[in-house]
PDB file of N, CA and C in Angstrom:
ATOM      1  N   UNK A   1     -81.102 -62.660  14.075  1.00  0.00           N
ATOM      2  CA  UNK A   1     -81.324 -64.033  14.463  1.00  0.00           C
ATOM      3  C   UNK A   1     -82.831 -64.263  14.549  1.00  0.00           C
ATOM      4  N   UNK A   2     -83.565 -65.132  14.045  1.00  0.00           N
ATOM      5  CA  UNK A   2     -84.943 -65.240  13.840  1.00  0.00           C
ATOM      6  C   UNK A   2     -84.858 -65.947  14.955  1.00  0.00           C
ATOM      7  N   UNK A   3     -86.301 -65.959  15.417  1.00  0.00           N
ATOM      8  CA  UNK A   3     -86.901 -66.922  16.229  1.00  0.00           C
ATOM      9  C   UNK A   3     -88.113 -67.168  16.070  1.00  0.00           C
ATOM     10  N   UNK A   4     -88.151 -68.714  15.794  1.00  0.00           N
ATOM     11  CA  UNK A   4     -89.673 -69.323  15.102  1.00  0.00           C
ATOM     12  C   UNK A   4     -90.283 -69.674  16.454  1.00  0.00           C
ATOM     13  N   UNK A   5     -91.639 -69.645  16.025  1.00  0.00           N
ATOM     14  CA  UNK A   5     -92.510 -69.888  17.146  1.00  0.00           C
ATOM     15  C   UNK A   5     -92.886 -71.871  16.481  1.00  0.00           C
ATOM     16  N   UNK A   6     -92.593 -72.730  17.496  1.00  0.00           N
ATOM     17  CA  UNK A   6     -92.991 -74.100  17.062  1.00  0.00           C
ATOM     18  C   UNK A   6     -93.923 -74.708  17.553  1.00  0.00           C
ATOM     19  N   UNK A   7     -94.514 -75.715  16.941  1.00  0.00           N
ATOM     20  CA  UNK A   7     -95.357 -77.229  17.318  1.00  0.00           C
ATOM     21  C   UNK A   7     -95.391 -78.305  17.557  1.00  0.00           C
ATOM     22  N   UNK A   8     -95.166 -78.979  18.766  1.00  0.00           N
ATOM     23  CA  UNK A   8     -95.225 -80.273  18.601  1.00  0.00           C
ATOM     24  C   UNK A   8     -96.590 -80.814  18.417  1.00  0.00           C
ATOM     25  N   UNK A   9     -96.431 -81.686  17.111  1.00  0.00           N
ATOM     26  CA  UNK A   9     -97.802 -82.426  16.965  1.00  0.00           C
ATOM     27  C   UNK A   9     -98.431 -83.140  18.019  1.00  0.00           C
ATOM     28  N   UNK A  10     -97.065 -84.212  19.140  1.00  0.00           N
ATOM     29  CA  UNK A  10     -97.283 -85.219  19.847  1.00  0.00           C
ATOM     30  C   UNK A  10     -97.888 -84.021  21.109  1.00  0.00           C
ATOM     31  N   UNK A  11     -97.337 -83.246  21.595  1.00  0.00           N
ATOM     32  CA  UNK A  11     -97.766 -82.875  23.033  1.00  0.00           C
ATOM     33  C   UNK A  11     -98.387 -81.654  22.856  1.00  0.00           C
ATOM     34  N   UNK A  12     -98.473 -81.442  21.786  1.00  0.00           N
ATOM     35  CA  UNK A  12     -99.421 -79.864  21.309  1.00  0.00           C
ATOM     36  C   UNK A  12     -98.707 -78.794  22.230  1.00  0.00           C
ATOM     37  N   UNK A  13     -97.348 -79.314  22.683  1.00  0.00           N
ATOM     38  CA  UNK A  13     -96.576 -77.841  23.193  1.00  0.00           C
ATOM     39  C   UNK A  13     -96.375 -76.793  22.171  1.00  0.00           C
ATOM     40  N   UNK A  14     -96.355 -75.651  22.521  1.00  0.00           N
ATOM     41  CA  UNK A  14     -95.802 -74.504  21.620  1.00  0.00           C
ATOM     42  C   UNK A  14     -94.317 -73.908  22.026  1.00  0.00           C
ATOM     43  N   UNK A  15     -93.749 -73.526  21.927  1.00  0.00           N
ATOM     44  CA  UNK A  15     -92.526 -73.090  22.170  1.00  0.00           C
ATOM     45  C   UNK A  15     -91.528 -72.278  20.949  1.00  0.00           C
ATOM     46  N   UNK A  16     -90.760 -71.335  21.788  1.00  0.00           N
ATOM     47  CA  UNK A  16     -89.886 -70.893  20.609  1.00  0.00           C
ATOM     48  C   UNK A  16     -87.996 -71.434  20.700  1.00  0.00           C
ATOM     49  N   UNK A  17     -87.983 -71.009  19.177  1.00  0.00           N
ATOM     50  CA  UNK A  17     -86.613 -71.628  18.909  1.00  0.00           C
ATOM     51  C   UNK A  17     -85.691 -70.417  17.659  1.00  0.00           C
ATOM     52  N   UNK A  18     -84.964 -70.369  18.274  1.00  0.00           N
ATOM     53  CA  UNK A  18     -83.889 -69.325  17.605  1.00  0.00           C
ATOM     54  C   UNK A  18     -82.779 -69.805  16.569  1.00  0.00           C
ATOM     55  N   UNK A  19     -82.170 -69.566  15.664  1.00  0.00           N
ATOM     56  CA  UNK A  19     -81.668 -69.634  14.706  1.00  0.00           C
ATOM     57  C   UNK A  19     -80.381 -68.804  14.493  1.00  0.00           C
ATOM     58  N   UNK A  20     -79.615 -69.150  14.516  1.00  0.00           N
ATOM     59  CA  UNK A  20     -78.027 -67.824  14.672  1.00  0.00           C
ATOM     60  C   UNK A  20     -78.031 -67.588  13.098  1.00  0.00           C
ATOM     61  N   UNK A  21     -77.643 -66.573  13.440  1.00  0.00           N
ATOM     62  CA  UNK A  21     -77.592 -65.396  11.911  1.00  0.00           C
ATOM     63  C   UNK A  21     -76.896 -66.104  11.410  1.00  0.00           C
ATOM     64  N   UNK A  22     -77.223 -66.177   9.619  1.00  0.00           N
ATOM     65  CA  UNK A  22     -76.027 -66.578   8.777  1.00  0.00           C
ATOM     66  C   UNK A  22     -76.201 -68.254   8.253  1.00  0.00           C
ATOM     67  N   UNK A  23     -77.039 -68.797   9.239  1.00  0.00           N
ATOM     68  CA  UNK A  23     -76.903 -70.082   9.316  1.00  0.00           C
ATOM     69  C   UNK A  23     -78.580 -70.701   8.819  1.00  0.00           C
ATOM     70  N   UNK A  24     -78.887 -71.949   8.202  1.00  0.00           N
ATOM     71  CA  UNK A  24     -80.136 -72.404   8.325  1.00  0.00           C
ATOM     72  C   UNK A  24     -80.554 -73.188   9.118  1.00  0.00           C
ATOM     73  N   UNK A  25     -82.105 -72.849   9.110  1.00  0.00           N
ATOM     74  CA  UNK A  25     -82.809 -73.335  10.253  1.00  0.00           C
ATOM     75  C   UNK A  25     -82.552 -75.206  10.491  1.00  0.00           C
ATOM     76  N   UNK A  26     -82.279 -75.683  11.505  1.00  0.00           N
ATOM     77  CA  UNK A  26     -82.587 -77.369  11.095  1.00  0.00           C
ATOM     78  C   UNK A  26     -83.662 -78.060  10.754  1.00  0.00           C
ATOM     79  N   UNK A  27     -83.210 -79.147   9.872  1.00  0.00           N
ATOM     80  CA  UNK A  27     -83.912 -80.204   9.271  1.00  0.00           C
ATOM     81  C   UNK A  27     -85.217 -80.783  10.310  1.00  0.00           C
ATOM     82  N   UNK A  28     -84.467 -80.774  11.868  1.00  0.00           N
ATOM     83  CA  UNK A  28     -85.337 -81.898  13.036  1.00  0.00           C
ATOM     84  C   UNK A  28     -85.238 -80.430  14.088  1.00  0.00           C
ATOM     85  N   UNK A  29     -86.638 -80.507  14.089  1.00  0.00           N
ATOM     86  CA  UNK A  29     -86.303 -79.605  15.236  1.00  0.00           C
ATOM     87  C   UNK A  29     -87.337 -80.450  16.440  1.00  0.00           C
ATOM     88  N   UNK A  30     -87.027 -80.449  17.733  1.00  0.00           N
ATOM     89  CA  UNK A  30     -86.738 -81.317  18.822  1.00  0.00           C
ATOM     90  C   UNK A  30     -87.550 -80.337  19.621  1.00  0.00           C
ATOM     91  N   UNK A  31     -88.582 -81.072  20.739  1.00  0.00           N
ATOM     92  CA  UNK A  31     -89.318 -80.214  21.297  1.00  0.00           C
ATOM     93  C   UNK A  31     -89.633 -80.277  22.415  1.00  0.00           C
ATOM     94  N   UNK A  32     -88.877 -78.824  23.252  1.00  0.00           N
ATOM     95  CA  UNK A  32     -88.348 -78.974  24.354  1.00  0.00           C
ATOM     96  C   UNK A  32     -89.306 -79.901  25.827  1.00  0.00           C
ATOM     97  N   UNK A  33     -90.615 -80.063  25.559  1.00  0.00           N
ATOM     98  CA  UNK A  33     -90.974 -80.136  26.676  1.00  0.00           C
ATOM     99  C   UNK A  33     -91.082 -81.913  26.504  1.00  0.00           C
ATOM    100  N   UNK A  34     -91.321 -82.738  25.590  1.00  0.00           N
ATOM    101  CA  UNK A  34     -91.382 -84.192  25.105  1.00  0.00           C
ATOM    102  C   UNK A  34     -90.850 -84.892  24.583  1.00  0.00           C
ATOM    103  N   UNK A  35     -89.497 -84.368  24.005  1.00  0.00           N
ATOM    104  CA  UNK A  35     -88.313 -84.522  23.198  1.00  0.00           C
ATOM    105  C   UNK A  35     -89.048 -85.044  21.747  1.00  0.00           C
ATOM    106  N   UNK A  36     -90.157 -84.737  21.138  1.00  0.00           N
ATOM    107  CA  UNK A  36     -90.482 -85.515  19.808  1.00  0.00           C
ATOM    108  C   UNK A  36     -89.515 -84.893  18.858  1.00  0.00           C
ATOM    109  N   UNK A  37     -89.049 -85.696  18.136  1.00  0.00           N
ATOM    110  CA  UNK A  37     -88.515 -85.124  16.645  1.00  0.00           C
ATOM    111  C   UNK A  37     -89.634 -84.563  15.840  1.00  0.00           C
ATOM    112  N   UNK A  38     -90.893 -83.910  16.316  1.00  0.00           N
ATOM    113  CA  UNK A  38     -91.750 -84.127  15.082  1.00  0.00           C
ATOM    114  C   UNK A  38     -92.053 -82.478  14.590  1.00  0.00           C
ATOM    115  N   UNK A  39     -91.479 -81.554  16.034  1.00  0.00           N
ATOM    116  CA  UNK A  39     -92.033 -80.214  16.278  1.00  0.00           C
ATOM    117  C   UNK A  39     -91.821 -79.420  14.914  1.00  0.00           C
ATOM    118  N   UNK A  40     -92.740 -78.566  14.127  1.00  0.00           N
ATOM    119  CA  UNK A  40     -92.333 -77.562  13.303  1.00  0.00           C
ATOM    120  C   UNK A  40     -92.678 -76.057  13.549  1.00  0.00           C
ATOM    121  N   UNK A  41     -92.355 -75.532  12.740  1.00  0.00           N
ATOM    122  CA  UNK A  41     -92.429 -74.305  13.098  1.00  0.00           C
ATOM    123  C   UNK A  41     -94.250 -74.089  12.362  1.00  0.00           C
ATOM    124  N   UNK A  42     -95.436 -73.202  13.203  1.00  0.00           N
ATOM    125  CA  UNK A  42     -95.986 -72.956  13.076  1.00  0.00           C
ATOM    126  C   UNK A  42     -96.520 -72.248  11.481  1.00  0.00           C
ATOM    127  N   UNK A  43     -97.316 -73.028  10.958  1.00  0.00           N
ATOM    128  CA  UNK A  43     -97.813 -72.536   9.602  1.00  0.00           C
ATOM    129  C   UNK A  43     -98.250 -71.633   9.557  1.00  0.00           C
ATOM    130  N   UNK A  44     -97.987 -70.264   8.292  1.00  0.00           N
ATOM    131  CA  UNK A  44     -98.009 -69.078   8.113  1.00  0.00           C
ATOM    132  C   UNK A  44     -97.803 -67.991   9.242  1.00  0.00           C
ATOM    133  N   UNK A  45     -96.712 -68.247  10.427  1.00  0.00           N
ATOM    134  CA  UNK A  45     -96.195 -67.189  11.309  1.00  0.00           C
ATOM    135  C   UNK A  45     -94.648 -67.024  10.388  1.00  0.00           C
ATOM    136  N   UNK A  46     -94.485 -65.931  10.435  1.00  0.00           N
ATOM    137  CA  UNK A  46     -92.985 -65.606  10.510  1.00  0.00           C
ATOM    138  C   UNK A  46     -92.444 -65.722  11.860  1.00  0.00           C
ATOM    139  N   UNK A  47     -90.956 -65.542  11.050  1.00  0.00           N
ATOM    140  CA  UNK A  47     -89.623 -65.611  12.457  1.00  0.00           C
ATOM    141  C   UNK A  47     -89.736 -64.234  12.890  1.00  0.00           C
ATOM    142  N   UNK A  48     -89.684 -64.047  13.914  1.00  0.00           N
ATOM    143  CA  UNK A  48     -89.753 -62.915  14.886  1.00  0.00           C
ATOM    144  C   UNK A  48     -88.391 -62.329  15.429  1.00  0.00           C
ATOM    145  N   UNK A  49     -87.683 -61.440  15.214  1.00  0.00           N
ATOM    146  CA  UNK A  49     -86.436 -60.896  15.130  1.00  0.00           C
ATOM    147  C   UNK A  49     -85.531 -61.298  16.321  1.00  0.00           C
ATOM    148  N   UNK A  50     -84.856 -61.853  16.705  1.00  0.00           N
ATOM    149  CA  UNK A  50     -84.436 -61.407  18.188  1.00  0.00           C
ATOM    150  C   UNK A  50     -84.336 -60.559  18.662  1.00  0.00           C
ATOM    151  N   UNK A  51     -84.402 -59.611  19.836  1.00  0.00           N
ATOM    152  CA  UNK A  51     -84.082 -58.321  20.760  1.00  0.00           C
ATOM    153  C   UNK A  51     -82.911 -58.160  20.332  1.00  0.00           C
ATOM    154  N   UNK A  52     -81.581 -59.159  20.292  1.00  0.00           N
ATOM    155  CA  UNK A  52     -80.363 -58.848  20.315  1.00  0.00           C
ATOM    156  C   UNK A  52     -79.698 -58.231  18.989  1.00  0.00           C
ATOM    157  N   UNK A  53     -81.087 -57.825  17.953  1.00  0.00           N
ATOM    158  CA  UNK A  53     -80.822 -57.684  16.313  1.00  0.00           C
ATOM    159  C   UNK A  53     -81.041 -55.777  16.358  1.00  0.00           C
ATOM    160  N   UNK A  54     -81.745 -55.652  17.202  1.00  0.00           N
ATOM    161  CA  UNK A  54     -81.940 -54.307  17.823  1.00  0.00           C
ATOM    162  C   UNK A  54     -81.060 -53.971  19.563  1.00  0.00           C
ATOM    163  N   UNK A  55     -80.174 -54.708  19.744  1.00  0.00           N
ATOM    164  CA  UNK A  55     -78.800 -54.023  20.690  1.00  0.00           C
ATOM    165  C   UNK A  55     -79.641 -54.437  21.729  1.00  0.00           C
ATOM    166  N   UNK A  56     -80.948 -54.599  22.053  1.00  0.00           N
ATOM    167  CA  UNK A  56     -81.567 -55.156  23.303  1.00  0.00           C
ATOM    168  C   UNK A  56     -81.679 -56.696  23.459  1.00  0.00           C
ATOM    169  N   UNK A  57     -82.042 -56.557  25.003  1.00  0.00           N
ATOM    170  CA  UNK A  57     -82.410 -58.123  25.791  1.00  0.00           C
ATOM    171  C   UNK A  57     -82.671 -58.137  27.014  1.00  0.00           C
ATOM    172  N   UNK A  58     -83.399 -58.663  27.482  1.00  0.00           N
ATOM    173  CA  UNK A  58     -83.497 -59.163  28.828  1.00  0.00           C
ATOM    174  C   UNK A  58     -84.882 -59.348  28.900  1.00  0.00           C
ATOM    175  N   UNK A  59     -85.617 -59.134  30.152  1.00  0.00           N
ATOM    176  CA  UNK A  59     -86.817 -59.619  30.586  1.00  0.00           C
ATOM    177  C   UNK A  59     -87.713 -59.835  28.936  1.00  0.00           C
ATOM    178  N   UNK A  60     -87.669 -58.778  27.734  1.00  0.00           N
ATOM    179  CA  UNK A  60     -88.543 -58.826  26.660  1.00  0.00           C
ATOM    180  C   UNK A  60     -87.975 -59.815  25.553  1.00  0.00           C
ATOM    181  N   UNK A  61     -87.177 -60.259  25.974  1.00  0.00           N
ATOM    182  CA  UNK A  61     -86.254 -61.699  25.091  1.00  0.00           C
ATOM    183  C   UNK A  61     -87.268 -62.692  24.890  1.00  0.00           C
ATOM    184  N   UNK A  62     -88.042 -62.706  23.632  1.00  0.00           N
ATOM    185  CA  UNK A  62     -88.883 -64.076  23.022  1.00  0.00           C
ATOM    186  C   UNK A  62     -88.503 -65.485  24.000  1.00  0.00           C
ATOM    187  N   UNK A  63     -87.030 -65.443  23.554  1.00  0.00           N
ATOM    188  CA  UNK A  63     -87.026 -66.990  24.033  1.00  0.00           C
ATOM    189  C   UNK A  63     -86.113 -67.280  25.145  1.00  0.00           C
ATOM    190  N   UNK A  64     -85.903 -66.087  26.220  1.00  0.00           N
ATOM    191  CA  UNK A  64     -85.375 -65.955  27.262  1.00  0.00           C
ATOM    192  C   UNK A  64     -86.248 -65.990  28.479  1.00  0.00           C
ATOM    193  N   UNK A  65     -87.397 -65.162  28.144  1.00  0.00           N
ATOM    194  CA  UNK A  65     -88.764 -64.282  28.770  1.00  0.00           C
ATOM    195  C   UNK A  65     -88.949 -65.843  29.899  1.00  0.00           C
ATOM    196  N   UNK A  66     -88.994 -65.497  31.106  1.00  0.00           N
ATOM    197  CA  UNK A  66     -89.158 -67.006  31.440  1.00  0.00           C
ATOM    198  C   UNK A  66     -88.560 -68.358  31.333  1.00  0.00           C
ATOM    199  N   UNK A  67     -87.398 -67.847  31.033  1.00  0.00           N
ATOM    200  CA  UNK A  67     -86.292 -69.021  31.337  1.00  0.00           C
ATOM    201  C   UNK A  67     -86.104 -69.467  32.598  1.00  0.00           C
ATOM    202  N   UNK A  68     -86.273 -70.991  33.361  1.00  0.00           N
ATOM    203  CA  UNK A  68     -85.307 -71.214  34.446  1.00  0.00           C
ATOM    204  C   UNK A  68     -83.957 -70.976  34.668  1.00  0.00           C
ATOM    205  N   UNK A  69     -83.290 -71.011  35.614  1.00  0.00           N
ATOM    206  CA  UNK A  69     -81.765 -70.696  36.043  1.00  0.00           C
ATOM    207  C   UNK A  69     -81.567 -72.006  36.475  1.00  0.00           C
ATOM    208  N   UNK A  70     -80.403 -72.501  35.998  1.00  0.00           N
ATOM    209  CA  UNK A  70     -80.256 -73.227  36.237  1.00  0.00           C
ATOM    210  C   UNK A  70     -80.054 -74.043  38.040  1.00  0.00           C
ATOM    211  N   UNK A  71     -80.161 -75.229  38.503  1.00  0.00           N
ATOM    212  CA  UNK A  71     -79.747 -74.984  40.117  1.00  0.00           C
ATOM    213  C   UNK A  71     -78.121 -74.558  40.142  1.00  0.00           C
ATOM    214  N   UNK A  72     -77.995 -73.811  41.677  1.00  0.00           N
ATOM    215  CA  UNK A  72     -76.794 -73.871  42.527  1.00  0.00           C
ATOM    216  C   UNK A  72     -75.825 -74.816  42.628  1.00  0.00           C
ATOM    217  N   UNK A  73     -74.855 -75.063  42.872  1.00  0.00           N
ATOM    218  CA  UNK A  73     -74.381 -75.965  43.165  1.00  0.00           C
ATOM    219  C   UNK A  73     -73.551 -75.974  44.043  1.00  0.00           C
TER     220      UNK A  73
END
């Protein structure tokens, strides 16, 4: 499962975004912190493997690393 590292033009956020095996990347990719339709994936980086492509995950997870939990309820 790749995971591209992206850009939003509008908020100059960076962020990553994962891709499930088998499948292609989308047309609009959407960016998490401003919602622009405009974000792409960073020019001349490759996709970066997921942990889970090598049987690992957790704290060293690209696009886990620093995830919130969601609240309690």
């Amino acid at each position: 499962m790749p995971v591209y590292t992206l850009k939003c033009p509008d908020c100059t956020h960076e962020f990553k975004g994962m891709v499930l095996a088998y499948t292609k990347p989308p047309d609009i990719w959407v960016c998490s912190q401003c919602k622009s339709e405009r974000a792409e994936p960073l020019a001349g980086r490759e996709p970066e493997p997921h942990p889970w492509d090598d049987g690992g995950h957790g704290s060293g997870c690209l696009c886990c690393a620093g995830a919130q939990k969601p609240a309690q309820r």
